[in-house]
Protein backbone atom coordinates (compact mmCIF):
# COMPACT_ATOMS: atom_id res chain seq x y z
CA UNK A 1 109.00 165.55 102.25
CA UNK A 2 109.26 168.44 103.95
CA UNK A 3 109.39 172.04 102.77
CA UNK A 4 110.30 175.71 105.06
CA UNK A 5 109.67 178.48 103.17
CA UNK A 6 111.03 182.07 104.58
CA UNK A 7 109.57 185.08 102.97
CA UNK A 8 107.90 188.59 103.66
CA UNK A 9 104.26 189.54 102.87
CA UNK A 10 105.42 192.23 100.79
CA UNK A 11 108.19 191.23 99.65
CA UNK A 12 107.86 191.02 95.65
CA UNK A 13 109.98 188.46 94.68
CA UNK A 14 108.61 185.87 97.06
CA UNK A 15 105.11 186.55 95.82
CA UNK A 16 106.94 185.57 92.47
CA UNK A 17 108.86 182.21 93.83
CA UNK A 18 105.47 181.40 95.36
CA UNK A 19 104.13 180.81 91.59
CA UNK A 20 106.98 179.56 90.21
CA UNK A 21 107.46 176.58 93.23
CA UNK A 22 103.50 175.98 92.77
CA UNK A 23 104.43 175.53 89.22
CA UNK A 24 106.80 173.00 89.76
CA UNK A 25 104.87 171.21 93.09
CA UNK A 26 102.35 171.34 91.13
CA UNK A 27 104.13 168.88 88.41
CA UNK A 28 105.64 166.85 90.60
CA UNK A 29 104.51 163.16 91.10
CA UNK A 30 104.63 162.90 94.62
CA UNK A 31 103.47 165.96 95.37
CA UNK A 32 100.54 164.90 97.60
CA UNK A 33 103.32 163.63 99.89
CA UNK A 34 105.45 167.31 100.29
CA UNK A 35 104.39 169.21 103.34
CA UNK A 36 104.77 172.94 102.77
CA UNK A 37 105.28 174.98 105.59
CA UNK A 38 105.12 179.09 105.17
CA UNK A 39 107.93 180.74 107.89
CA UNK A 40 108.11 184.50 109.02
CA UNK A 41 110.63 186.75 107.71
CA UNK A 42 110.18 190.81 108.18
CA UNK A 43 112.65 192.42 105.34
CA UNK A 44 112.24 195.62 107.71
CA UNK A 45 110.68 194.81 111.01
CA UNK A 46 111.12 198.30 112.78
CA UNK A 47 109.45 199.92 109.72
CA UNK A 48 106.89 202.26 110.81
CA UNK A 49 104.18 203.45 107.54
CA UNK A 50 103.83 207.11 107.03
CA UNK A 51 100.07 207.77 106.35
CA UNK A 52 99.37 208.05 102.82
CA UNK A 53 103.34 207.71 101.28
CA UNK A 54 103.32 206.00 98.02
CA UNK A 55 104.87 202.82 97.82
CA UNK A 56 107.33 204.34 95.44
CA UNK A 57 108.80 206.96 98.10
CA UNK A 58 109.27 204.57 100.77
CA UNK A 59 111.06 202.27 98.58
CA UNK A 60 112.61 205.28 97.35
CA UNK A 61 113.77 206.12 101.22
CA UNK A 62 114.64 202.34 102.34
CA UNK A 63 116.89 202.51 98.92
CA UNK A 64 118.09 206.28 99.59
CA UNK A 65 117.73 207.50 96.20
CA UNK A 66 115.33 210.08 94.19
CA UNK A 67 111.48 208.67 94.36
CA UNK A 68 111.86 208.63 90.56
CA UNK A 69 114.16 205.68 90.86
CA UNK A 70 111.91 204.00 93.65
CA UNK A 71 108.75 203.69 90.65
CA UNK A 72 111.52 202.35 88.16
CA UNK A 73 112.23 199.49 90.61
CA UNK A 74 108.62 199.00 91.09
CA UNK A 75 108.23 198.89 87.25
CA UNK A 76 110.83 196.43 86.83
CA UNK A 77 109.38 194.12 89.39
CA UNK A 78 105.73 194.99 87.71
CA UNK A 79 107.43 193.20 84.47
CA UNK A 80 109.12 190.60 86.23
CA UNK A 81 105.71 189.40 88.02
CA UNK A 82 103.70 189.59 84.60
CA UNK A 83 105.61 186.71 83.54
CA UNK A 84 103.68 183.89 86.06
CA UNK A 85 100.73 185.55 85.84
CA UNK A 86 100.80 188.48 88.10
CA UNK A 87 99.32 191.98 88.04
CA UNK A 88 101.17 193.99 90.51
CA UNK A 89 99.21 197.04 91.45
CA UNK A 90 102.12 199.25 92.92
CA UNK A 91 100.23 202.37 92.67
CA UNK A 92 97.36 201.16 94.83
CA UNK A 93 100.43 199.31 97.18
CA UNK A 94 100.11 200.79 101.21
CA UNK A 95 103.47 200.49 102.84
CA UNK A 96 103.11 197.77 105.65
CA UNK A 97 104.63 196.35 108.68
CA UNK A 98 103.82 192.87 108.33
CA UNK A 99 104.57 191.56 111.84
CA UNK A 100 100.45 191.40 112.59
CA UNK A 101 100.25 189.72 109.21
CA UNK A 102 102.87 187.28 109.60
CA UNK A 103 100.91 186.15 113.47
CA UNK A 104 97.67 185.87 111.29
CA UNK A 105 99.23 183.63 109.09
CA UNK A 106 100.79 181.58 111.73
CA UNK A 107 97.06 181.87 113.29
CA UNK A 108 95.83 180.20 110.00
CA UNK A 109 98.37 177.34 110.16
CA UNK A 110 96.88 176.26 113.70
CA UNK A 111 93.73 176.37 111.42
CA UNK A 112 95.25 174.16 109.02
CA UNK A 113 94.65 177.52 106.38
CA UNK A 114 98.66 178.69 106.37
CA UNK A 115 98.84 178.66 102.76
CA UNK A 116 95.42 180.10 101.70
CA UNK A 117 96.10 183.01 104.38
CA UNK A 118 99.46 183.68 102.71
CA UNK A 119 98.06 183.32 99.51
CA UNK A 120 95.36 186.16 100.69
CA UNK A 121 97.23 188.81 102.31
CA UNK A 122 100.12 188.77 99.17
CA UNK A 123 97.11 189.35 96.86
CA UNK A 124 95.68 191.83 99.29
CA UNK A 125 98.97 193.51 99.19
CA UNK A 126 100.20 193.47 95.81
CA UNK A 127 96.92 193.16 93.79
CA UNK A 128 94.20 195.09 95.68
CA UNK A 129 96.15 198.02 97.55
CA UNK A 130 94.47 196.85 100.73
CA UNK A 131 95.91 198.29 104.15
CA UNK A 132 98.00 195.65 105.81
CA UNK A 133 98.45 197.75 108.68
CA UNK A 134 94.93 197.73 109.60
CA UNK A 135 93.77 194.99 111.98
CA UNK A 136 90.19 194.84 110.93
CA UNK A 137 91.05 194.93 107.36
CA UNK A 138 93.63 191.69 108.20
CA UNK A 139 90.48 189.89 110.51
CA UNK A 140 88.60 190.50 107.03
CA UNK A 141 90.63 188.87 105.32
CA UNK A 142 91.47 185.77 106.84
CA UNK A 143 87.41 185.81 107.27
CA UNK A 144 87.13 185.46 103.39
CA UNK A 145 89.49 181.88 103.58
CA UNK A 146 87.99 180.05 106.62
CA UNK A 147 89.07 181.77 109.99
CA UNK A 148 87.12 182.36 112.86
CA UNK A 149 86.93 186.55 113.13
CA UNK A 150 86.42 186.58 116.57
CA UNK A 151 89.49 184.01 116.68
CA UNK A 152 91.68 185.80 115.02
CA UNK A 153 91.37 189.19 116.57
CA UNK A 154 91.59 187.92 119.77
CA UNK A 155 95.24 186.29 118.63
CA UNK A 156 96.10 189.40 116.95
CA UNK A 157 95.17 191.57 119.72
CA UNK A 158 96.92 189.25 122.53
CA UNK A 159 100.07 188.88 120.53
CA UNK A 160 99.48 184.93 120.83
CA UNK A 161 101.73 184.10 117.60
CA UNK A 162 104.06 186.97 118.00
CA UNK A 163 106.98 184.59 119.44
CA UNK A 164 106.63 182.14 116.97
CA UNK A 165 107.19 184.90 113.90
CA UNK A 166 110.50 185.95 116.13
CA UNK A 167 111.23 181.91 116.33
CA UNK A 168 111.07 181.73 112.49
CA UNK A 169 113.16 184.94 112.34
CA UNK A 170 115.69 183.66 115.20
CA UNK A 171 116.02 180.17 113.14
CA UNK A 172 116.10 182.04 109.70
CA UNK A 173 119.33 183.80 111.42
CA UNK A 174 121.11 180.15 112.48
CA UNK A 175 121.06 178.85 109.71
CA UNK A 176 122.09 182.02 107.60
CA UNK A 177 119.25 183.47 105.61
CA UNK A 178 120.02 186.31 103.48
CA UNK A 179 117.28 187.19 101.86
CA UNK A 180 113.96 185.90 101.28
CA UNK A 181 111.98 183.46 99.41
CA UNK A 182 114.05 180.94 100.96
CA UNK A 183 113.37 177.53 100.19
CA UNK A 184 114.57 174.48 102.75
CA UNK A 185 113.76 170.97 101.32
CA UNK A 186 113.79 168.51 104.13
CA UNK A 187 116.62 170.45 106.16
CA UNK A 188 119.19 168.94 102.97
CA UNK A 189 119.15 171.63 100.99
CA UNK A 190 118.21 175.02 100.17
CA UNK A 191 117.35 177.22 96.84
CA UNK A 192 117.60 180.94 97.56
CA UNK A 193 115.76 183.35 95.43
CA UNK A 194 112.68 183.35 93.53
CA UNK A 195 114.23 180.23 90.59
CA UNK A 196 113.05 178.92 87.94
CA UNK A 197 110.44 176.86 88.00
CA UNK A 198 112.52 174.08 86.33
CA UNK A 199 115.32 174.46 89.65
CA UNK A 200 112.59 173.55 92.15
CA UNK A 201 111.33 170.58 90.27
CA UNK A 202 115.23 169.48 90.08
CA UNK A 203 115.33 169.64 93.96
CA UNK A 204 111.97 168.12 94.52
CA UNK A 205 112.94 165.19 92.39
CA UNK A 206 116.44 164.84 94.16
CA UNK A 207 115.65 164.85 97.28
CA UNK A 208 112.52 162.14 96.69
CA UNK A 209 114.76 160.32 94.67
CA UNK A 210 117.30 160.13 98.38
CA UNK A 211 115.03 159.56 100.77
CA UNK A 212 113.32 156.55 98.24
CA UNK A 213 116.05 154.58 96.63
CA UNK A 214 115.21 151.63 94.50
CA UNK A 215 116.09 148.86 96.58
CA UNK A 216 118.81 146.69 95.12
CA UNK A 217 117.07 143.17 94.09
CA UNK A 218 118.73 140.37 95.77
CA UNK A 219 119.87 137.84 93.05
CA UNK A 220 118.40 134.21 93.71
CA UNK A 221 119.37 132.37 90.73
CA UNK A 222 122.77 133.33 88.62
CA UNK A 223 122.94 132.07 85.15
CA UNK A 224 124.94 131.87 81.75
CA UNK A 225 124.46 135.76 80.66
CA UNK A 226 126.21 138.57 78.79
CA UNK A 227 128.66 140.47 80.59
CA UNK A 228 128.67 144.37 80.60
CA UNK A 229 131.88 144.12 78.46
CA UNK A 230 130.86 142.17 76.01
CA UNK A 231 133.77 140.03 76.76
CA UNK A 232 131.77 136.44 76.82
CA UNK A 233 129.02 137.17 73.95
C-alpha cells in the first residue's frame, strides 16, 4: 500500500497529522508493507522573510489582522500540538520559504532518508527556531540524518529537485488539494486535515482489507447441514 502525503515544512497542523498517522501506522498490522511517500506543498511560495519579524507578525500580516491576534493563533496551535507530544517553540519560530527545504527533502528521498529529513527540518522549525532560510543551516541538517553535505549543497545550489517540488505542487492542483496534510491512500482515497488518529487506522484497514480479500473457499463436498434460517434444524 501506497501512501502521498502533501504538506508544508511549516505548516503546523501537518507537523501534527504527521504524529497522529505515525500513531496509527504505527498500530497497524501490515504496516511493514505501506510505502509512505512525503510530497511538496508551499502554503505561500512567493513569501519572502523579513529579517528578524517574529513569527507572530507575519502570521499576523498573511492573516491581516493586529499582531496580537497572530500570537493567539500561535497559542492555540501551541495547545493543539501539546496533545501528541509536541512542544512548539513559536517564539524562537524564523519565518521561512520552504522551497530549498522541500528540494532537500526530495534530495533525501533519492537517499532513501525522505522521512527522517522531513522529520528534521519540522523539528528544526517548530522546536529549535533554526533558520530555514539558510542553506548551510539546511546542509547541517540533513548532515545530522545521513546525507552527503557536499551532496546536498551541490543539489540545493543547482536547483536539481526544484521541478520535482513544482511536479508535486502541479499534481497537488489536479487532483484538488486544498489545504495541507493531505493524505492519498493508494490513489482510492483521501483524508484531508490533520484526523484523528483513530480515522487513519480506519482507512489503512479499508483499503488493506480491498486490495486483500479473503478468497471465497470453493466447496468440494456438500452435506446434510443447518440452514441460515433455521428452517431444516
Amino acid at each position: 500500500m501506497k501512501v502521498e502525503i502533501w504538506s508544508d515544512v511549516v505548516c503546523p497542523f501537518c507537523y501534527i497529522g504527521k504524529r497522529k498517522f505515525e500513531k496509527a501506522l504505527g498500530e497497524f498490522a501490515h504496516r511493514a508493507d505501506v510505502e509512505v511517500e512525503w510530497k511538496s506543498f508551499q502554503l505561500t511560495p512567493n513569501f519572502v522573510p523579513v529579517p528578524g519579524e517574529s513569527i507572530h507578525a507575519s502570521l499576523a500580516k498573511k492573516k491581516g489582522v493586529p499582531e496580537a491576534e497572530g500570537r493567539r493563533m500561535n497559542d492555540y496551535m501551541t495547545q493543539v500540538a501539546k496533545e501528541v507530544g509536541l512542544d512548539y517553540q513559536f517564539d524562537k519560530a524564523i519565518p521561512a520559504n520552504t522551497f530549498l527545504a522541500h528540494q532537500l527533502i526530495h534530495f533525501g528521498a533519492h537517499q532513501g532518508r525522505q522521512d527522517a529529513t522531513k522529520e528534521r527540518l519540522m523539528a528544526a522549525y517548530y522546536l529549535e527556531g533554526q533558520n530555514l532560510n539558510d542553506l548551510d543551516t539546511l546542509v547541517r541538517l540533513g548532515t545530522e540524518v545521513g546525507l552527503d553535505p557536499a551532496a546536498a549543497r551541490q543539489a540545493l545550489e543547482a536547483g536539481t529537485y526544484a521541478n520535482e517540488v513544482r511536479r508535486d505542487e502541479y499534481e497537488a492542483q489536479q487532483i484538488g488539494v486544498q489545504g495541507v496534510p493531505f493524505f492519498v491512500f493508494d490513489d482510492k482515497y483521501a483524508v484531508s486535515g490533520a484526523q484523528p488518529s483513530e480515522v487513519f487506522a480506519e482507512v489503512l484497514a479499508k483499503v488493506w482489507d480491498e486490495e486483500h480479500p479473503r478468497a471465497r473457499p470453493a466447496v468440494v463436498a456438500d452435506g446434510d447441514s443447518c440452514a441460515l434460517d433455521g428452517s431444516n434444524c
